[in-house]
Structure formats: C-alpha cells, structure tokens
Protein backbone atom coordinates (compact mmCIF):
# COMPACT_ATOMS: atom_id res chain seq x y z
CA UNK A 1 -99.99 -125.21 73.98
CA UNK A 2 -99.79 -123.40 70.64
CA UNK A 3 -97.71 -120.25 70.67
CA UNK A 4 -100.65 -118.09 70.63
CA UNK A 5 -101.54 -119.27 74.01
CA UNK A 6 -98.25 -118.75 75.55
CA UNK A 7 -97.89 -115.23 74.23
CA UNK A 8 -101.44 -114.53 75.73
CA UNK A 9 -99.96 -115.96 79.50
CA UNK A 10 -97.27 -114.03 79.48
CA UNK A 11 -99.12 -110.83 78.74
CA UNK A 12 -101.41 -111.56 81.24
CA UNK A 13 -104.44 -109.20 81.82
CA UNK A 14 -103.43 -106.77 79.19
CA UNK A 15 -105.03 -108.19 75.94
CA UNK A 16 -104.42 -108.35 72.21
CA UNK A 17 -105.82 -104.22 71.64
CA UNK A 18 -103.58 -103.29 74.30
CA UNK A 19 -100.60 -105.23 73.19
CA UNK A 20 -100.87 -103.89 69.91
CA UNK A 21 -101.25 -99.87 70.96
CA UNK A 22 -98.21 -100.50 73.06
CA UNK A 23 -96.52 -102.17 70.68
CA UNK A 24 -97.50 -99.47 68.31
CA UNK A 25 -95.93 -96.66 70.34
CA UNK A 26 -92.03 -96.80 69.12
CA UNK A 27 -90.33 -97.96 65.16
CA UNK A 28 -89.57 -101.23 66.34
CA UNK A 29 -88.04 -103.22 63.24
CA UNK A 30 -89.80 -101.75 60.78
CA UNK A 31 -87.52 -102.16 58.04
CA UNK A 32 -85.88 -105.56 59.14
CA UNK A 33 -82.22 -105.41 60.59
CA UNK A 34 -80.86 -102.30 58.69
CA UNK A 35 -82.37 -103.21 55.26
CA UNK A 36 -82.91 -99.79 54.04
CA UNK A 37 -82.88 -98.18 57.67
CA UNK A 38 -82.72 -94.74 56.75
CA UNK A 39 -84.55 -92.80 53.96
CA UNK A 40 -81.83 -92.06 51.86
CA UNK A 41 -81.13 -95.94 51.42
CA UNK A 42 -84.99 -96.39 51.16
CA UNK A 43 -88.13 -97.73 53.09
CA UNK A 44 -90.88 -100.63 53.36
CA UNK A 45 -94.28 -99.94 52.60
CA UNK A 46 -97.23 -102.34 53.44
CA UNK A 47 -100.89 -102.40 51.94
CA UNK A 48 -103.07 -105.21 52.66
CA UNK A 49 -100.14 -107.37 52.76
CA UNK A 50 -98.78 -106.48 49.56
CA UNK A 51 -95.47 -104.63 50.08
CA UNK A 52 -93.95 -102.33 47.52
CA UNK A 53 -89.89 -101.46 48.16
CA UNK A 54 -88.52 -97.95 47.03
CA UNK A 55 -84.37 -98.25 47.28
CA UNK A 56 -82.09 -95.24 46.88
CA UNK A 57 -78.23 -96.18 47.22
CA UNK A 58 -79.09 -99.79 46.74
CA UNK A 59 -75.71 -101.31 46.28
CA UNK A 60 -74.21 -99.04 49.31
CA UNK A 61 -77.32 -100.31 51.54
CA UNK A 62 -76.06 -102.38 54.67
CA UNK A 63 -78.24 -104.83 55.40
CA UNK A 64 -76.21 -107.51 57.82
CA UNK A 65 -72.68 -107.65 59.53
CA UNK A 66 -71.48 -111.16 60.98
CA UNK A 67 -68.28 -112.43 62.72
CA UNK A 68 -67.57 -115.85 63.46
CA UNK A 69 -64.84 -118.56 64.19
CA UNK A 70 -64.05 -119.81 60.49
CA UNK A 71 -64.66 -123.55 59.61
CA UNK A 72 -60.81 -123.79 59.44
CA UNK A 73 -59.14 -124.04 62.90
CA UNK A 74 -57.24 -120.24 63.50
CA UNK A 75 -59.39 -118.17 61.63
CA UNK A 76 -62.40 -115.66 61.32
CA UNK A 77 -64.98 -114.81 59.16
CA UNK A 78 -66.01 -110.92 58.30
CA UNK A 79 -68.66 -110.79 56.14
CA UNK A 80 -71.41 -108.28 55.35
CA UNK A 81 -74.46 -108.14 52.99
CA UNK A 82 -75.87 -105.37 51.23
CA UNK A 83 -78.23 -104.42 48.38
CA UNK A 84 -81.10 -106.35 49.66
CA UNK A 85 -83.71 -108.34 47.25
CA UNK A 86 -81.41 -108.14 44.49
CA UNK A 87 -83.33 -110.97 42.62
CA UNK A 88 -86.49 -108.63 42.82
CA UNK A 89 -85.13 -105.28 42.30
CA UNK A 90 -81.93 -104.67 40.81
CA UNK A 91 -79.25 -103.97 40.25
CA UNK A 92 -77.59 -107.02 41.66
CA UNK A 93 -74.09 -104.94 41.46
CA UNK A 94 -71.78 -103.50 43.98
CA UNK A 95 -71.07 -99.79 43.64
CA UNK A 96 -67.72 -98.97 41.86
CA UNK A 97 -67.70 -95.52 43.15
CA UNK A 98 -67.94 -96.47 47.13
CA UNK A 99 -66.08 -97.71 49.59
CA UNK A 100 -67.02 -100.71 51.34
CA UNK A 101 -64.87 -101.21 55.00
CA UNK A 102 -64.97 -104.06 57.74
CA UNK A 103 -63.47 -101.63 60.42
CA UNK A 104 -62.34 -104.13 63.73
CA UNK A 105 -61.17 -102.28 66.71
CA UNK A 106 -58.13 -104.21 68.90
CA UNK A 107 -58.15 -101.78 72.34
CA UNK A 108 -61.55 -101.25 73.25
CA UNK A 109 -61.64 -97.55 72.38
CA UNK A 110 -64.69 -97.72 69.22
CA UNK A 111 -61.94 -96.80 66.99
CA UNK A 112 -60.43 -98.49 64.11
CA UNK A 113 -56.87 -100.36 64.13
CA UNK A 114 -57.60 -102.21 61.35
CA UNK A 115 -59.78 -101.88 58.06
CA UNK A 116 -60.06 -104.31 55.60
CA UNK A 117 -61.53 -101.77 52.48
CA UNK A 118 -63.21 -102.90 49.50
CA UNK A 119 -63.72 -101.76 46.20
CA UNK A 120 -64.92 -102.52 43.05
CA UNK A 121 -64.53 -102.11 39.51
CA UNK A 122 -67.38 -101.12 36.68
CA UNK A 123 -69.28 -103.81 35.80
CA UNK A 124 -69.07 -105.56 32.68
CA UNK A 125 -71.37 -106.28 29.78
CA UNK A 126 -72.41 -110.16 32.39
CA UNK A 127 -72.16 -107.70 35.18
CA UNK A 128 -68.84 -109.03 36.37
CA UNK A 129 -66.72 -107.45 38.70
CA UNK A 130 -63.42 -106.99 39.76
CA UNK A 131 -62.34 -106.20 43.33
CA UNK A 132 -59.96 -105.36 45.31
CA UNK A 133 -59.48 -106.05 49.40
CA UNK A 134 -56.81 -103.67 51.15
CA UNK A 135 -55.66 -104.29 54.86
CA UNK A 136 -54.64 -100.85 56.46
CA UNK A 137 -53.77 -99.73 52.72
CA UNK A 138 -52.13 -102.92 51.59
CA UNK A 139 -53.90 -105.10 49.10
CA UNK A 140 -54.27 -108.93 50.41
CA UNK A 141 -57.03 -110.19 48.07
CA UNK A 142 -58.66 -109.59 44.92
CA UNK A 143 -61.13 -111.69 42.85
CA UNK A 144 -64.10 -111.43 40.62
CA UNK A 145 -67.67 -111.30 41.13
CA UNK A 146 -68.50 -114.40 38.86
CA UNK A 147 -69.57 -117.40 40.26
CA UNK A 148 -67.27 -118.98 38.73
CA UNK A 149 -64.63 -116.93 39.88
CA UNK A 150 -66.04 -116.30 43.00
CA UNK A 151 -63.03 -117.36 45.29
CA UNK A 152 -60.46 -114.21 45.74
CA UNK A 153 -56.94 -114.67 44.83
CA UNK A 154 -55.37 -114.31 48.54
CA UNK A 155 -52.35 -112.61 50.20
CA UNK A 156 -51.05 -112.97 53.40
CA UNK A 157 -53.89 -115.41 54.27
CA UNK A 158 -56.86 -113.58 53.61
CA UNK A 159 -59.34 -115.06 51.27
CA UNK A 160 -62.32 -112.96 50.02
CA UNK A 161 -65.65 -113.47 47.69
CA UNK A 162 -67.74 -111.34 46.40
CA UNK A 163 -70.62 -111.71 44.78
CA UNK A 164 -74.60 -112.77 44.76
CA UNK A 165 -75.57 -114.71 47.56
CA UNK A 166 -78.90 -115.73 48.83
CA UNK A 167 -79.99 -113.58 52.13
CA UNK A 168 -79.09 -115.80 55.30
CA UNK A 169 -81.35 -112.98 57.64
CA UNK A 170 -84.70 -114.67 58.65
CA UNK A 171 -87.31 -112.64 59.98
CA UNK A 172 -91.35 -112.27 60.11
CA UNK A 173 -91.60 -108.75 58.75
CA UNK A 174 -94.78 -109.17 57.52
CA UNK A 175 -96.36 -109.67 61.27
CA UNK A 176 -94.01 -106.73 62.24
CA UNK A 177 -95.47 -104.54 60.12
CA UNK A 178 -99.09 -105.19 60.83
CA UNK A 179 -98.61 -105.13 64.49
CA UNK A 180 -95.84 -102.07 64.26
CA UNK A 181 -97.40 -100.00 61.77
CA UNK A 182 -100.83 -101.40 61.41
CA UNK A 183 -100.03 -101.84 57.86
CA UNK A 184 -101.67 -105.49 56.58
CA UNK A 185 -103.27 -108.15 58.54
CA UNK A 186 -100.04 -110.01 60.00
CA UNK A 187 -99.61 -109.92 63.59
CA UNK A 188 -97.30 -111.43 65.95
CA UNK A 189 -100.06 -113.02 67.67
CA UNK A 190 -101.82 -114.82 65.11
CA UNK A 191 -99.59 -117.82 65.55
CA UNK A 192 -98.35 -118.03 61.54
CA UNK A 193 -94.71 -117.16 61.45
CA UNK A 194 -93.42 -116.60 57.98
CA UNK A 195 -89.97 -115.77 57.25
CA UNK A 196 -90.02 -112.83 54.53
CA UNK A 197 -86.40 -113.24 53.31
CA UNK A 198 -85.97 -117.22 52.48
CA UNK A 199 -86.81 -116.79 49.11
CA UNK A 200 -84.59 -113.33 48.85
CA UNK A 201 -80.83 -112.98 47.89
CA UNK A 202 -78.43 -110.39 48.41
CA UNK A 203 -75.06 -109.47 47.71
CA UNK A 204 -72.40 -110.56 49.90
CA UNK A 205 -68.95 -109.93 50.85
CA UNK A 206 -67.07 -112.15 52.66
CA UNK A 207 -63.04 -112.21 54.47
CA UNK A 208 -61.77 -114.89 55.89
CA UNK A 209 -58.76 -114.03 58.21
CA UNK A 210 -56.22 -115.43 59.96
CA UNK A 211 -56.71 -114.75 63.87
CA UNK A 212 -53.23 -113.58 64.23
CA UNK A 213 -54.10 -110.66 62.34
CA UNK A 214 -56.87 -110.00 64.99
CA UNK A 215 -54.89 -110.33 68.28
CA UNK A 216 -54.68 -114.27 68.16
CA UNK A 217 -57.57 -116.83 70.21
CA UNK A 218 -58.71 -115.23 72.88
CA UNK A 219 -58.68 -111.43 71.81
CA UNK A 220 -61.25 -109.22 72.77
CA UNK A 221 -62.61 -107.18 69.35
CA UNK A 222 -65.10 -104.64 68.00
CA UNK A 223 -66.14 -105.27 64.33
CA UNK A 224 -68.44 -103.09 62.47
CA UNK A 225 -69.24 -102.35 58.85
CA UNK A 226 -69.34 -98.78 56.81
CA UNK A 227 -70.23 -98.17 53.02
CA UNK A 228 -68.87 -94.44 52.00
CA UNK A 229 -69.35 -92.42 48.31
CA UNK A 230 -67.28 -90.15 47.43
CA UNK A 231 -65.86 -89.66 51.35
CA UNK A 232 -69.38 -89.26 52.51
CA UNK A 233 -71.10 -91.54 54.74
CA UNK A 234 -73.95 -93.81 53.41
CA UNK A 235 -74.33 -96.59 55.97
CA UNK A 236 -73.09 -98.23 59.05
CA UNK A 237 -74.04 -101.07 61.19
CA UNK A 238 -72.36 -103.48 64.10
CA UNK A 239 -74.76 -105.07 66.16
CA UNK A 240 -77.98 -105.49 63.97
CA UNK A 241 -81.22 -103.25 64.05
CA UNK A 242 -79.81 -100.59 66.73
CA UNK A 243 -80.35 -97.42 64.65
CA UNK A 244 -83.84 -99.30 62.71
CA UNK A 245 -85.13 -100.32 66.75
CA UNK A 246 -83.73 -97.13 68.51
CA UNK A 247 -83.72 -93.86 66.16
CA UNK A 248 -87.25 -92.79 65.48
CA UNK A 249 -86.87 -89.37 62.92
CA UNK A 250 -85.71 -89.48 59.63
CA UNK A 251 -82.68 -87.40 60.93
CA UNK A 252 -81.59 -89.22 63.58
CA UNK A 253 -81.49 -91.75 61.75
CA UNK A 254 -79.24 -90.32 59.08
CA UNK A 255 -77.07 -88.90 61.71
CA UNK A 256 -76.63 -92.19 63.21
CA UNK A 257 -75.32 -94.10 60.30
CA UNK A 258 -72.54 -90.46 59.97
CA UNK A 259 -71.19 -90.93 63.37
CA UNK A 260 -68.17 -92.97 64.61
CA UNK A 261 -69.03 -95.47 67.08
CA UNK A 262 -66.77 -93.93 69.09
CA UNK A 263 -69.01 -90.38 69.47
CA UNK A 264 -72.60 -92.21 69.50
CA UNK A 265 -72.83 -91.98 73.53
CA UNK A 266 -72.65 -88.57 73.47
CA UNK A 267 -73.04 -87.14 69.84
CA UNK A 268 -75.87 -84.34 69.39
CA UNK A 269 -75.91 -83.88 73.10
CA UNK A 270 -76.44 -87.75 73.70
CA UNK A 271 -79.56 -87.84 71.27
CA UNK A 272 -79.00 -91.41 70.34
CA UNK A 273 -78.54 -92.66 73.93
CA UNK A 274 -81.42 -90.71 75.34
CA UNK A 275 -83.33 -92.62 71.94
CA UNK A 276 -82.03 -96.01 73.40
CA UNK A 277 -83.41 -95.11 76.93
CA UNK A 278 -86.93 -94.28 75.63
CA UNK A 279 -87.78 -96.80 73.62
CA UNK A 280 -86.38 -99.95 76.03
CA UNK A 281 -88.46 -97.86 78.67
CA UNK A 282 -91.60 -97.87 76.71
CA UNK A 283 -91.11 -101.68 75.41
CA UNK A 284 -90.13 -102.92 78.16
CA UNK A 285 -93.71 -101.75 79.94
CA UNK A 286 -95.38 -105.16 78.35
CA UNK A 287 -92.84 -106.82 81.35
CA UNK A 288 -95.03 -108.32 84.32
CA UNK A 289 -91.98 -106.45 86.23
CA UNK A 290 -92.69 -103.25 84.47
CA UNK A 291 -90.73 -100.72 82.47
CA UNK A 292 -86.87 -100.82 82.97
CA UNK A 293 -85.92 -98.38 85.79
CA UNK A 294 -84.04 -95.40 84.73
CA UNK A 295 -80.46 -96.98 85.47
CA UNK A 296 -81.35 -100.46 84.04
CA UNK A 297 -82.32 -98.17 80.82
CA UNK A 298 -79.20 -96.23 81.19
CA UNK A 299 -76.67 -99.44 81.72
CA UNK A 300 -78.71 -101.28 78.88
CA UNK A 301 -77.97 -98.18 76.83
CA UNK A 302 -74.24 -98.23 77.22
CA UNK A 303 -73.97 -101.90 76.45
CA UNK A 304 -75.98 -101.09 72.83
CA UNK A 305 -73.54 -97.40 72.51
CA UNK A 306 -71.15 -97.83 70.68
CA UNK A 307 -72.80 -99.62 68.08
CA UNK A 308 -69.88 -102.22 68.01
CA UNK A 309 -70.45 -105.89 67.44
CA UNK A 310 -68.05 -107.19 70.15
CA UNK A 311 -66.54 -110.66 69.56
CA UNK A 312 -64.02 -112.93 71.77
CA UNK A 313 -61.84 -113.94 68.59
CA UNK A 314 -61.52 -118.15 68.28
CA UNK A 315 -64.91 -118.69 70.38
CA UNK A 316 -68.05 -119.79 69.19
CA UNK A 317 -70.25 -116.92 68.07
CA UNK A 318 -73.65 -116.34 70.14
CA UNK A 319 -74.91 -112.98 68.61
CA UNK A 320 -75.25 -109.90 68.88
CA UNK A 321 -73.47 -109.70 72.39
CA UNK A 322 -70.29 -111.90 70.51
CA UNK A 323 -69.88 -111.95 67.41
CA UNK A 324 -72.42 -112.74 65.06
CA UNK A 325 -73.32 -116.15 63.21
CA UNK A 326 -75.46 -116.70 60.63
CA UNK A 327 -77.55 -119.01 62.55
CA UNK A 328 -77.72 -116.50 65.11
CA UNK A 329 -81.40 -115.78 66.39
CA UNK A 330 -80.45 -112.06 67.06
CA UNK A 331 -84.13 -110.87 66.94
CA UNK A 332 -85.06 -113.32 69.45
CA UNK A 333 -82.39 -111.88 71.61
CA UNK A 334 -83.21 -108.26 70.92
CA UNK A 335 -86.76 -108.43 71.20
CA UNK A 336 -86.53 -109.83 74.47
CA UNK A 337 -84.08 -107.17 76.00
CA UNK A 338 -86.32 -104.11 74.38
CA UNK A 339 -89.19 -105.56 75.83
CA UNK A 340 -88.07 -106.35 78.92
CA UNK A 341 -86.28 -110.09 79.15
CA UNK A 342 -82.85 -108.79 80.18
CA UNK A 343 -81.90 -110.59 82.96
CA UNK A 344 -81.43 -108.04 85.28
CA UNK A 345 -81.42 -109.42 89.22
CA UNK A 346 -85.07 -109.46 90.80
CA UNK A 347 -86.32 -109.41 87.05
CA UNK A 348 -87.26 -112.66 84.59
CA UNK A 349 -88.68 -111.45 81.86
CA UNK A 350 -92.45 -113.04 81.89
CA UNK A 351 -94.48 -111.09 79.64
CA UNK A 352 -91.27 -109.77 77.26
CA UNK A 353 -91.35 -110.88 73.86
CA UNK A 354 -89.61 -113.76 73.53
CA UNK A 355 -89.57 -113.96 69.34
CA UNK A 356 -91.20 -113.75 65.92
CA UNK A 357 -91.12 -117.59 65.61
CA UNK A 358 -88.89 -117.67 62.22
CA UNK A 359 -85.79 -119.90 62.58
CA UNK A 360 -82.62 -120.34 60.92
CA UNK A 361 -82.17 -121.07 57.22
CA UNK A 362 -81.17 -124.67 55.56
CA UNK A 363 -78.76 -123.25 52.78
CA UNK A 364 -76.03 -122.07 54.94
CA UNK A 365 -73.10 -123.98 53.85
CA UNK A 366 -70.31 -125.26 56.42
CA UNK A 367 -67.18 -123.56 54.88
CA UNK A 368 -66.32 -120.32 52.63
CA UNK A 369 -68.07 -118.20 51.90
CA UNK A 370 -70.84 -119.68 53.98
CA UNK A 371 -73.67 -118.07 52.98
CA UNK A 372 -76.23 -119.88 50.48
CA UNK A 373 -76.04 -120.03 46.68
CA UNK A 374 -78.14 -117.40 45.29
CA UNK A 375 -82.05 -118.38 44.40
C-alpha cells in the first residue's frame, strides 16, 4: 500500500481539503527545526516551488543541538550547527563578536552548572579561524577552523572542531510549506518525499567530553544551546523545533529564544505554555480520538517547558525525549505527538501524522566529529 493510501486510512472521512485547512491553521515547521526561527535570524519564502532565503545574524543562527554517547566508551558528544546553507549563501564563518555556549544542567532545575563557551577569532584572508573552548571559565580546547586543522588541541579531555560541515538535519520542507503555508505545489500527501537539506552544509561545532565531567554513566542531564552578541540574546534551542512548532507571532518568538529555560513555563504570564497548549489542541484534532483534552495538553506542555533536551548520560540516544543523535528521526516523533500520537492511555494515535517520509543521511561518519564532510 503506497504511503498515500495509508495517510488517507488514517484520516479517515475527513479528506485531502480538510486535512490541508486543518493543517493550515497553526506555523507548524515552517522554517525547518530552528533554521532561521525568528525574524531577526531570517525566514523561508516559497513561490511555485522556488524558495528564496533572506538571513540576518547568519553565523549566530541555531539551527540543530545533539547529545549522544561518543564512539569512544566514557564519553559524550555536544555538538550544535548553525549558519545554515552556508554553501549557498555565505558567509561560511562563525561570528568573532558572539558567544557561542553548550549550557548542560546537572540538578534538574533548567539552570546551568556547566557551560562549555565558544569563541572565535577574525577570520583570515582563507577564512580560517581560531577558537577557543572554555569550561566554567577555564579554557580546555582550542583549534582552527581549517580542515586541515580541524581537530582542537585538547585539555583535560575535551576535544573540539570547528568548522564547515555538511547539514546532518533531513527534512521535507518543501511539502511542509505547500501544505503549511500553501506556498508551492508540495504536499505531504502526494507520496514524493524529498529531503531539502542533503545537498546543504552548515557550520558545526562539536565537544567531545569525558562523562565524568557530566555526572558519570547514568546521570540524568539537561543540554541546550545559546548564541549571544555583545551580552544580548540571539538564539536558543534544546529540543528541536519547539519555539518554530509552538510560538506563532514574530514576538513571541523573539521572546522565546531571550528567556532562560528555567522561566519559559511561566514567562509573560505563561504565554509560551498557553502557545504549546493551543497548537497540540488544534493538531491533535486530525486524531480519530480527537483533540488532546485540556490536561493531556497541559502535561504534554510541561514535558516540552523547559525547552531542555534531557539526556541519561552513557545511554544510547533516542531523540528529542534523550538526547539527541544525528540519526534521530525527531520530526517523526514530534509530528506525531502535535498531532495527536502520544501515547496517552485509552488513546493510539490512528489518524496522527506519523512523518514526512525523509530518512537519515549516509555521510554521518562513526567517530569525531561525526557529522559529514562538507559538499
């Protein structure tokens, strides 16, 4: 049965027009995971299948945050992409006036006992480089940009790269934004899935750690991932696509990516969990079961808040609900608990979306710094 067919079973009675209006109601991954999910980093635009790409604060743009057990027995990888498409629209260089910060959280509380801070020099005349990795203040690592100097010089055990990488995110966006936005002809129900980022790189930086340094096997951890210029907040991201799904206006959106995980439950009189509450209750309507009930909404909500990606350090990672891998199908997962797959007792998900068909990548590679060589 092709996938087409299934999709139109589990819908039921309701039919592609309706599918699509309800679909249509709420800014569900319109900009990929948070490649440019905010206007000040930029936006997507799609005509007739021909998308044109405006970035502001490129090199300070979050796109992806992963954590997962290292290929080397007692370790952990932190790694983070940003500047997305670099290949296509420049510049492919990190910002020497920001911060970049892997913030990991050892108590449970959304706030961070450990950063692991980034920065970088000015580029030079090849676009090298320099860099420098702090933990808590204290330099461990520092490297080049270069390929060829890719590899960080290390202290304490923490190794570190830096550097062009191609984009290990796979996603349809294409039939996203036809059946989102109604911009182009792509659709998820057209049965062609086409992943938009295989032929895209980005830039990448990437820690390898030691899991003492974490709490040792076993430890319970929040990671997530914050660019800053000048002391002012540009980005922020831990499990992917949470303020691109959940945060509708331009402003929320902005405030979002300003606000400690810590303060996101109830910041702006709990605007961004009364967000989250909305749009799983308007998704999840597609459901045979119906729309989430106000306290399945409400206990979904406070799983997503505080936008932490939680990870059980030394285990395998099975993202976004632990850690984070690149291999990781996380908008599989998160399209079916918006639209109503969570396996909540009495409820099993027919009719939810169960995917956008695009699977992993073939260039990951199996040890540092994992992701692909660039295109």
């Amino acid at each position: 049965m092709s996938r087409v067919h299934r999709l139109f079973g589990r819908f039921g009675g309701l039919g592609v027009a309706a599918i699509v209006l309800t679909v249509a109601a709420a800014p569900l991954f319109t900009s990929a995971a948070d490649h440019l999910d905010a206007p000040t980093l930029g936006e997507v635009h799609n005509a007739n299948d021909s998308l044109s790409v405006v970035k502001r604060n490129g090199p300070l743009d979050i796109n992806d945050l992963y954590t997962f057990r290292a290929a080397t027995s007692g370790r952990t990888v932190l790694a983070m992409t940003v500047n997305p498409a670099v290949n296509l629209i420049g510049p492919a260089v990190f910002s020497s006036e920001g911060l970049y910060t892997f913030n990991v959280d050892t108590t449970g509380d959304a706030v961070a006992d450990l950063r692991y801070e980034v920065t970088f020099g000015d580029p030079d005349v090849r676009g090298v480089q320099h860099y420098t990795v702090k933990a808590n203040g204290k330099a461990v690592a520092s490297g080049f940009t270069d390929n060829a100097k890719g590899k960080s010089q290390s202290r304490g055990g923490v190794v570190a790269f830096a550097g062009q990488r191609s984009d290990p995110f796979f996603f349809d966006l294409l039939a996203f934004l036809g059946t989102v936005k109604g911009e182009g002809s792509g659709s998820l129900l057209d049965g062609v899935a086409n992943d938009f980022f295989t032929p895209l790189n980005t830039l990448a930086i990437v820690i390898e750690v030691p899991n003492a340094a974490l709490g040792g096997d076993g430890a319970a951890i929040g990671t997530w991932a914050t660019t800053t210029l000048n002391g002012a907040a540009i980005d922020q991201i831990g499990r992917p696509a949470i303020n691109t799904v959940f945060n509708g206006s331009a402003a929320d959106k902005e405030a979002f990516n300003a606000t400690p995980p810590s303060q996101q439950r109830t910041a702006l009189n709990g605007t961004f969990r009364n967000n989250i509450i909305g749009v799983l209750q308007a998704f999840s309507a597609l459901d045979a079961e119906g729309a989430y009930t106000d306290v399945e909404a409400a206990g979904l909500a406070d799983v997503l808040l505080p936008d932490v990606l939680t990870y059980t350090v030394g285990s395998a990672a099975a993202g976004p609900l632990n850690g984070r891998g690149l291999a990781d199908d996380v908008i599989d997962v998160e399209l079916n608990i918006v639209t109503g797959g969570y396996p909540f007792p009495g409820r099993d998900g027919t009719g939810a979306i169960t995917g956008d068909g695009v699977g992993p990548h073939g260039d990951y590679l199996a040890s540092f710094p994992y992701l692909g060589t660039p295109h």
